[in-house]
N, C-alpha and C. Protein backbone atom coordinates (compact mmCIF):
# COMPACT_ATOMS: atom_id res chain seq x y z
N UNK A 1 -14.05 10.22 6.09
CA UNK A 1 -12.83 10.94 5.76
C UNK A 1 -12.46 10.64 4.31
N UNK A 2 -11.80 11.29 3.62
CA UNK A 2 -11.40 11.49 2.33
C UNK A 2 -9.95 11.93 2.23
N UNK A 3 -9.37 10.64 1.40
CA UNK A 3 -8.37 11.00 1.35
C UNK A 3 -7.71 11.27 -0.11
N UNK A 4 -7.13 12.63 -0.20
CA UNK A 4 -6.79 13.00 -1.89
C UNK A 4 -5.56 12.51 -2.31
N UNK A 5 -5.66 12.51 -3.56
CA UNK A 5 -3.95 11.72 -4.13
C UNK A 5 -3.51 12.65 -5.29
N UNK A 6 -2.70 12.11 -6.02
CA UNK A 6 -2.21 12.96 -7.04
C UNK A 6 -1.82 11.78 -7.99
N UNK A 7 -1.86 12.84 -9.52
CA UNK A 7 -1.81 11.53 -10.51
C UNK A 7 -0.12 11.66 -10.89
N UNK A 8 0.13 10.28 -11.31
CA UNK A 8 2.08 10.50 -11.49
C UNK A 8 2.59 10.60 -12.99
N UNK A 9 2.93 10.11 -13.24
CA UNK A 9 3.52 9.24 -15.03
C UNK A 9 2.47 8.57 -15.31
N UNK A 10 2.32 8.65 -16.37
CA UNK A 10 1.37 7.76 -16.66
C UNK A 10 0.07 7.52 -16.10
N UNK A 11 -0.04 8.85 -15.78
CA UNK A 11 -1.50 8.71 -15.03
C UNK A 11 -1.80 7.78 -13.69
N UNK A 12 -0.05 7.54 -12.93
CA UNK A 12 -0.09 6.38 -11.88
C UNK A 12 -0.99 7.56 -10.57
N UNK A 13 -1.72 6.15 -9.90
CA UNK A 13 -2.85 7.00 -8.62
C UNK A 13 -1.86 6.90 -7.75
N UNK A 14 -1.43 8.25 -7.05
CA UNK A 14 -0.64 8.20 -5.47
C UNK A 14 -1.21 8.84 -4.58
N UNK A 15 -1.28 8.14 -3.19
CA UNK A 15 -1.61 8.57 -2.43
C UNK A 15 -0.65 8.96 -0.81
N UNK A 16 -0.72 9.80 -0.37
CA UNK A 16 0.74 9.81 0.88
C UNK A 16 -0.06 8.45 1.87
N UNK A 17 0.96 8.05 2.42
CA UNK A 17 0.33 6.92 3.75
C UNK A 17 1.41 7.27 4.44
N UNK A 18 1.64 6.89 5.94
CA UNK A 18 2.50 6.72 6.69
C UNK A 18 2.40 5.25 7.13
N UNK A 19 3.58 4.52 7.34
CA UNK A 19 4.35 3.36 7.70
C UNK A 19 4.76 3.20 9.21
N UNK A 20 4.10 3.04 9.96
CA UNK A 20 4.27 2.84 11.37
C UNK A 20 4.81 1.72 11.59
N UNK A 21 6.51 2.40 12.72
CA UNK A 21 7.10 0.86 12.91
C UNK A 21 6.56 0.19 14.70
N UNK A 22 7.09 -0.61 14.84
CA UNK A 22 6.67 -0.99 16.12
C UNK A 22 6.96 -0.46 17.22
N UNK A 23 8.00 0.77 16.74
CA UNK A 23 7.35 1.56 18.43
C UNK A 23 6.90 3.00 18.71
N UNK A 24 5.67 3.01 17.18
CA UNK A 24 4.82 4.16 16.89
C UNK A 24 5.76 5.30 16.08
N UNK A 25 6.26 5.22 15.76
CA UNK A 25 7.18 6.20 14.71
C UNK A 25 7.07 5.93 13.49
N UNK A 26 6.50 6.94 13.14
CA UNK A 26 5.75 7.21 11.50
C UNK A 26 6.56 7.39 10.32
N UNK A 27 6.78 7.35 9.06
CA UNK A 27 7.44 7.08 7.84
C UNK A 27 6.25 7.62 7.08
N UNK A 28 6.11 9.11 6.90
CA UNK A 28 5.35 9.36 5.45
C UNK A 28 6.00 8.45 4.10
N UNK A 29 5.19 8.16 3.51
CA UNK A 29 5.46 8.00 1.79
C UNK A 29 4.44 7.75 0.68
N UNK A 30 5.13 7.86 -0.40
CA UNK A 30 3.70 8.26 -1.56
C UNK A 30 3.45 6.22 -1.75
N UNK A 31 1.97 5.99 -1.85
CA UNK A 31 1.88 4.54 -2.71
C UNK A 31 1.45 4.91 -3.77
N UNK A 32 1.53 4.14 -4.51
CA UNK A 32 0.69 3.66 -5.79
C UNK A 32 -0.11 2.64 -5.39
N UNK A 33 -1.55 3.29 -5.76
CA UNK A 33 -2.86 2.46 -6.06
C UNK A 33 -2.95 1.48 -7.16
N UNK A 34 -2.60 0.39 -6.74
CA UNK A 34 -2.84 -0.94 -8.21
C UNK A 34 -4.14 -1.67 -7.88
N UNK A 35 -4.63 -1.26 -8.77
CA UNK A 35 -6.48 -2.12 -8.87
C UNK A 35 -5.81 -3.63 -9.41
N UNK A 36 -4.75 -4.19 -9.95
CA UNK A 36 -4.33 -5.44 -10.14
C UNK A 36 -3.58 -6.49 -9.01
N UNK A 37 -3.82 -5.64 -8.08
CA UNK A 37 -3.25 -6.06 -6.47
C UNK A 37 -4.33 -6.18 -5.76
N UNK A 38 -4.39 -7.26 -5.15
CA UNK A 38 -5.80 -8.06 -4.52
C UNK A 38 -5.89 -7.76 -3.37
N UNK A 39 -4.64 -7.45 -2.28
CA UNK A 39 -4.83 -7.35 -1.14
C UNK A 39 -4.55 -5.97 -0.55
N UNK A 40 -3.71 -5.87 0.56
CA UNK A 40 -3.80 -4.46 1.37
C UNK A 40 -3.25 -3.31 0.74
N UNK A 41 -1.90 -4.43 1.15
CA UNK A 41 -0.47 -3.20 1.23
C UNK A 41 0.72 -4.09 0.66
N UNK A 42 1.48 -3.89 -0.03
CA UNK A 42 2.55 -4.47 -0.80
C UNK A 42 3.63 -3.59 -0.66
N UNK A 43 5.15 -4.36 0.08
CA UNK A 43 6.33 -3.52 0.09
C UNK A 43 7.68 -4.04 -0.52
N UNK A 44 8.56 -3.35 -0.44
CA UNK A 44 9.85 -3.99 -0.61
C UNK A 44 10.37 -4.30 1.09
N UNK A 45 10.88 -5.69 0.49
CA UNK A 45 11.53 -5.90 1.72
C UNK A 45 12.51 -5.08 2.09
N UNK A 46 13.33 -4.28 1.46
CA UNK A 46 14.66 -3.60 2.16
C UNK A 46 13.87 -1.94 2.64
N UNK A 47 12.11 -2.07 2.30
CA UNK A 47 11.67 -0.28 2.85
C UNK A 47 11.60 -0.98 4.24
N UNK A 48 11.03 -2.22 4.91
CA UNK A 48 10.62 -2.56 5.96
C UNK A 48 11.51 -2.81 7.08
N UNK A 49 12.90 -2.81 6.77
CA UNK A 49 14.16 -3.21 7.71
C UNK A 49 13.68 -2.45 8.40
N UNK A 50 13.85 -2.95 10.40
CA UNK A 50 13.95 -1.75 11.31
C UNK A 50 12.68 -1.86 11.62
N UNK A 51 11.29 -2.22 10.69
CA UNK A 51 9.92 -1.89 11.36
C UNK A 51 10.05 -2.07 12.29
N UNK A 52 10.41 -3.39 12.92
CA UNK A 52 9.57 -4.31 13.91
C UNK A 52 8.15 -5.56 13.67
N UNK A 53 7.79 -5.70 12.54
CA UNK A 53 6.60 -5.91 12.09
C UNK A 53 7.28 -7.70 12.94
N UNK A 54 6.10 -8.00 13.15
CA UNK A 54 5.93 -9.30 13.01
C UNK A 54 5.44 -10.02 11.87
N UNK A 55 6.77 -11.16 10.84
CA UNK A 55 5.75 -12.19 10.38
C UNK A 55 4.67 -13.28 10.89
N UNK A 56 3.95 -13.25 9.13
CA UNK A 56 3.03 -14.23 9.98
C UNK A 56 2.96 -15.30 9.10
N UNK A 57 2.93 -15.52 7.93
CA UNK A 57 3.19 -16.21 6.91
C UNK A 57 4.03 -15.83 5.38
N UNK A 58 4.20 -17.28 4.74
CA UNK A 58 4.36 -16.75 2.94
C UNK A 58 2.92 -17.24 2.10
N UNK A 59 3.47 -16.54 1.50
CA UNK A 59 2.43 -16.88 0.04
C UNK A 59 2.74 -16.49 -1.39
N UNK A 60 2.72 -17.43 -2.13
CA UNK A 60 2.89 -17.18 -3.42
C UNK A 60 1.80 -16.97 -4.39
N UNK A 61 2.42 -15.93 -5.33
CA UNK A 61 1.34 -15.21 -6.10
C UNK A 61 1.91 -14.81 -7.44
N UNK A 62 0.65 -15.26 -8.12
CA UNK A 62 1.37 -14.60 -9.41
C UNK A 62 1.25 -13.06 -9.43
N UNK A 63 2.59 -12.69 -10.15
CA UNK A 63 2.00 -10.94 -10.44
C UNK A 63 2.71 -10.45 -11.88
N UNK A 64 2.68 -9.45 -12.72
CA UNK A 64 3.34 -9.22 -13.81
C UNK A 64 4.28 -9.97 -14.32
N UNK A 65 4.58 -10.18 -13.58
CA UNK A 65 6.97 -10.75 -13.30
C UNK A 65 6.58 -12.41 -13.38
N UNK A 66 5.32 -12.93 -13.02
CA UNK A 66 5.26 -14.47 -12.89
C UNK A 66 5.54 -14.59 -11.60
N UNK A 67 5.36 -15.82 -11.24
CA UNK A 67 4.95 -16.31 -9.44
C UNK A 67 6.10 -15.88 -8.97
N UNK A 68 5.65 -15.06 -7.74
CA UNK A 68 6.69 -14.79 -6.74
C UNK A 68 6.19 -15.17 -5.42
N UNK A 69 7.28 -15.02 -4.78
CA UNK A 69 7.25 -15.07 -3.04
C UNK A 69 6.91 -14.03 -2.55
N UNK A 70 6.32 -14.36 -1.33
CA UNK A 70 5.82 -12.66 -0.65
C UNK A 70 5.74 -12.92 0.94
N UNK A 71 6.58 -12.77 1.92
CA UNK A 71 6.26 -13.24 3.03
C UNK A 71 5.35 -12.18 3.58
N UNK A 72 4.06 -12.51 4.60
CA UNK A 72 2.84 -11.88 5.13
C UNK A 72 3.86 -11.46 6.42
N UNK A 73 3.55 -9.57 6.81
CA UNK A 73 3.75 -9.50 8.04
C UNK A 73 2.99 -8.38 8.60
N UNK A 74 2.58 -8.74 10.15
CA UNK A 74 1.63 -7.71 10.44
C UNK A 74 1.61 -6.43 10.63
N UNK A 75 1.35 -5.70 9.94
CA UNK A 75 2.06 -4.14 9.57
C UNK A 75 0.70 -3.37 10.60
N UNK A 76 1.32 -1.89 10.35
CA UNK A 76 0.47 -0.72 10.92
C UNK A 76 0.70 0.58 9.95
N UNK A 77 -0.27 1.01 9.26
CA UNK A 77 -0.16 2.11 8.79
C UNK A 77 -1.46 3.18 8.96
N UNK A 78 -1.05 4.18 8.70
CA UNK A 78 -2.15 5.39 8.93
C UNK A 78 -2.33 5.61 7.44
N UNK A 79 -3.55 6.22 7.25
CA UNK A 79 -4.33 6.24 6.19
C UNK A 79 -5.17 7.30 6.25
N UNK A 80 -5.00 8.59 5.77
CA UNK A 80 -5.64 9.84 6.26
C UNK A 80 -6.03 9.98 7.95
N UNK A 81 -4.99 10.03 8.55
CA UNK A 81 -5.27 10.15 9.94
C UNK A 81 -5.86 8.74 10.56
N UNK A 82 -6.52 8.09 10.18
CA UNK A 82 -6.76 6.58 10.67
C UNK A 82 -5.51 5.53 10.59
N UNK A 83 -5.22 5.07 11.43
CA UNK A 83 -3.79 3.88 11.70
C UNK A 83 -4.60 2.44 11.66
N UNK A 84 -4.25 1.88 10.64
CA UNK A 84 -4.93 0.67 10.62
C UNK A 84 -3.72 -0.64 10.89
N UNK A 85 -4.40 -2.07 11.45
CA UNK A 85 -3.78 -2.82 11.77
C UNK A 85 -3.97 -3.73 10.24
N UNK A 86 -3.08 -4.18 9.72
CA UNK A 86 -2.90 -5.13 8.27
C UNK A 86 -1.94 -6.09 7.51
N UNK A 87 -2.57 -7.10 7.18
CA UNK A 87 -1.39 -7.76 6.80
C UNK A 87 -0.59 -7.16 5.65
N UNK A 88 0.83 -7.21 5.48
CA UNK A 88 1.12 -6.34 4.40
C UNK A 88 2.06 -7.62 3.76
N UNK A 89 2.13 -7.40 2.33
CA UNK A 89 2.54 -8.76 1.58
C UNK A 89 4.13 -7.97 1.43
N UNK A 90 5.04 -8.37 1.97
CA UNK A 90 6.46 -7.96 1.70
C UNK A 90 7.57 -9.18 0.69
N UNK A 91 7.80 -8.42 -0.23
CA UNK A 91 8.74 -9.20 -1.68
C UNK A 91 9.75 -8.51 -1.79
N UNK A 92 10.37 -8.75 -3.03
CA UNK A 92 11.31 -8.49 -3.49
C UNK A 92 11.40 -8.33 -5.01
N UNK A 93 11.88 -6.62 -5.23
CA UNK A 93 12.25 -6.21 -6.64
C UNK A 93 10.57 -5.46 -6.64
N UNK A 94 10.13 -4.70 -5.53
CA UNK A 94 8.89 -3.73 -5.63
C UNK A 94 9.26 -2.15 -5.69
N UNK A 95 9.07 -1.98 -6.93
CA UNK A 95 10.06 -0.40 -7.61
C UNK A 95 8.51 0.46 -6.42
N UNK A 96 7.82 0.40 -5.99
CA UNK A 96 6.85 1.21 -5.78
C UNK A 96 6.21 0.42 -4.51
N UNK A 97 5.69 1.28 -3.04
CA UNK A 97 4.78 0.63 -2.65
C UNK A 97 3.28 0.92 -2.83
N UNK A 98 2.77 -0.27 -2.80
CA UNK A 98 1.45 -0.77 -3.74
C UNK A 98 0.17 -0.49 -2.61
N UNK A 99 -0.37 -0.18 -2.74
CA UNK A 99 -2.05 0.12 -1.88
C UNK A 99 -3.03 -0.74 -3.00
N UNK A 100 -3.38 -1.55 -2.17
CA UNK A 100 -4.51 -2.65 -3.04
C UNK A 100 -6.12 -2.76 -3.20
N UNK A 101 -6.89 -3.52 -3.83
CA UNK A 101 -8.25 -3.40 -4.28
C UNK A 101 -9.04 -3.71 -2.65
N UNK A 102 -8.45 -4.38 -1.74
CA UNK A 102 -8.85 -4.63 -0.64
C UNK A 102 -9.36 -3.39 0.07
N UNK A 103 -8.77 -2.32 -0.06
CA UNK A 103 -9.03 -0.93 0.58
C UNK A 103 -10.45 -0.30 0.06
N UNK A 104 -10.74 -1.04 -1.29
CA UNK A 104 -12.30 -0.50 -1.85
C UNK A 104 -13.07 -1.57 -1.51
N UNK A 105 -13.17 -2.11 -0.09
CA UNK A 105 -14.00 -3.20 0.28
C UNK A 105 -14.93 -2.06 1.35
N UNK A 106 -13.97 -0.91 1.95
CA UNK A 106 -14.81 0.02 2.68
C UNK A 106 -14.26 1.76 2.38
N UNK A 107 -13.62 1.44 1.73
CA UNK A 107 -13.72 3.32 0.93
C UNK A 107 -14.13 3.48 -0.53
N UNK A 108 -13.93 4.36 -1.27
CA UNK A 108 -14.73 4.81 -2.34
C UNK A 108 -13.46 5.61 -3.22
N UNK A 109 -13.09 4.90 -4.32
CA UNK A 109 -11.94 5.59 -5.16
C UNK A 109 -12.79 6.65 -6.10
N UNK A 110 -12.19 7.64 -6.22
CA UNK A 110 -12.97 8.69 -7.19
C UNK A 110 -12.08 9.27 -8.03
N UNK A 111 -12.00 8.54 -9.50
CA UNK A 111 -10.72 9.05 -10.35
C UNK A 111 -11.46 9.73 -11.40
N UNK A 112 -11.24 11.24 -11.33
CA UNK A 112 -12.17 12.20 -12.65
C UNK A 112 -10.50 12.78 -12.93
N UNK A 113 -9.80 12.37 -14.16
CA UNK A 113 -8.78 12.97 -14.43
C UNK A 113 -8.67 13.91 -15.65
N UNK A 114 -10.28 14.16 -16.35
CA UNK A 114 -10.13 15.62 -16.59
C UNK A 114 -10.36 17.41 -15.87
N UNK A 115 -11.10 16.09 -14.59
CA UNK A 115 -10.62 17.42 -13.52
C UNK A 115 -9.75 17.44 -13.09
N UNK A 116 -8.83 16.38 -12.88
CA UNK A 116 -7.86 16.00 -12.09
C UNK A 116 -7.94 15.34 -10.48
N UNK A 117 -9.03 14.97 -10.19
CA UNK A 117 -9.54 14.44 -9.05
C UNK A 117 -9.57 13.41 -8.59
N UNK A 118 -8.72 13.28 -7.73
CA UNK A 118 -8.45 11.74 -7.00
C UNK A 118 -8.36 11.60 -5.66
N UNK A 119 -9.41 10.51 -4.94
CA UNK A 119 -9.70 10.62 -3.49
C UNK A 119 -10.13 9.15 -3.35
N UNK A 120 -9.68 9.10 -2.21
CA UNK A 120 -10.00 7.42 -1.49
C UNK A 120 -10.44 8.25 -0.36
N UNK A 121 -12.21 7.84 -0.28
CA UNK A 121 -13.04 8.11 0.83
C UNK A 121 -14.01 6.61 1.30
């Protein structure tokens, strides 16, 4: 499956995902793809009120801003029709949610932006 995105400001990569809370009720929204983000899924804590998610840990990490906090909780999101189970790193002061380099461990980013072409397959 292949999933297409669109380019933003600045040439930012977005892609739609949906946000599944814990009792299967979906939340379309656009992420931003950061190749400087190591792991899944990165949110603001005040998009996640209401999930249901279970935590599971913290961890601190450096990122732009200098070391922050990020508590781990076990999220569910769909991803071109596939609902995946994932840890998602939830902080504070995240203008954007983040889709991470972890996702090109088994899909394939394809950024041609003088065609304008952008797909996570």
């Amino acid at each position: 499956m292949t999933l297409s995105g669109r380019f933003g400001d600045e040439d930012a990569l977005f892609f739609e995902i949906a946000l599944i809370d814990s009792q299967g009720l979906e939340l379309q929204i656009e992420a931003l793809f950061d190749t400087g983000f190591s792991y899944w899924l990165a949110v603001d804590k005040q998009d996640i009120d209401g999930f249901g998610w279970i935590y599971v840990d913290r961890q601190r990490m450096q990122t732009a801003r200098g070391n922050s906090r990020f508590d781990i909780y076990a999220g569910k999101i769909k991803l071109d029709g596939t609902a995946y189970d994932i840890p998602v790193h939830v902080g504070k002061g995240l203008s954007e949610v983040l889709l991470g380099r972890q996702w090109l461990t088994t899909r394939r980013l394809l950024v041609d932006m003088p065609q304008q072409l952008l797909t996570l397959g």
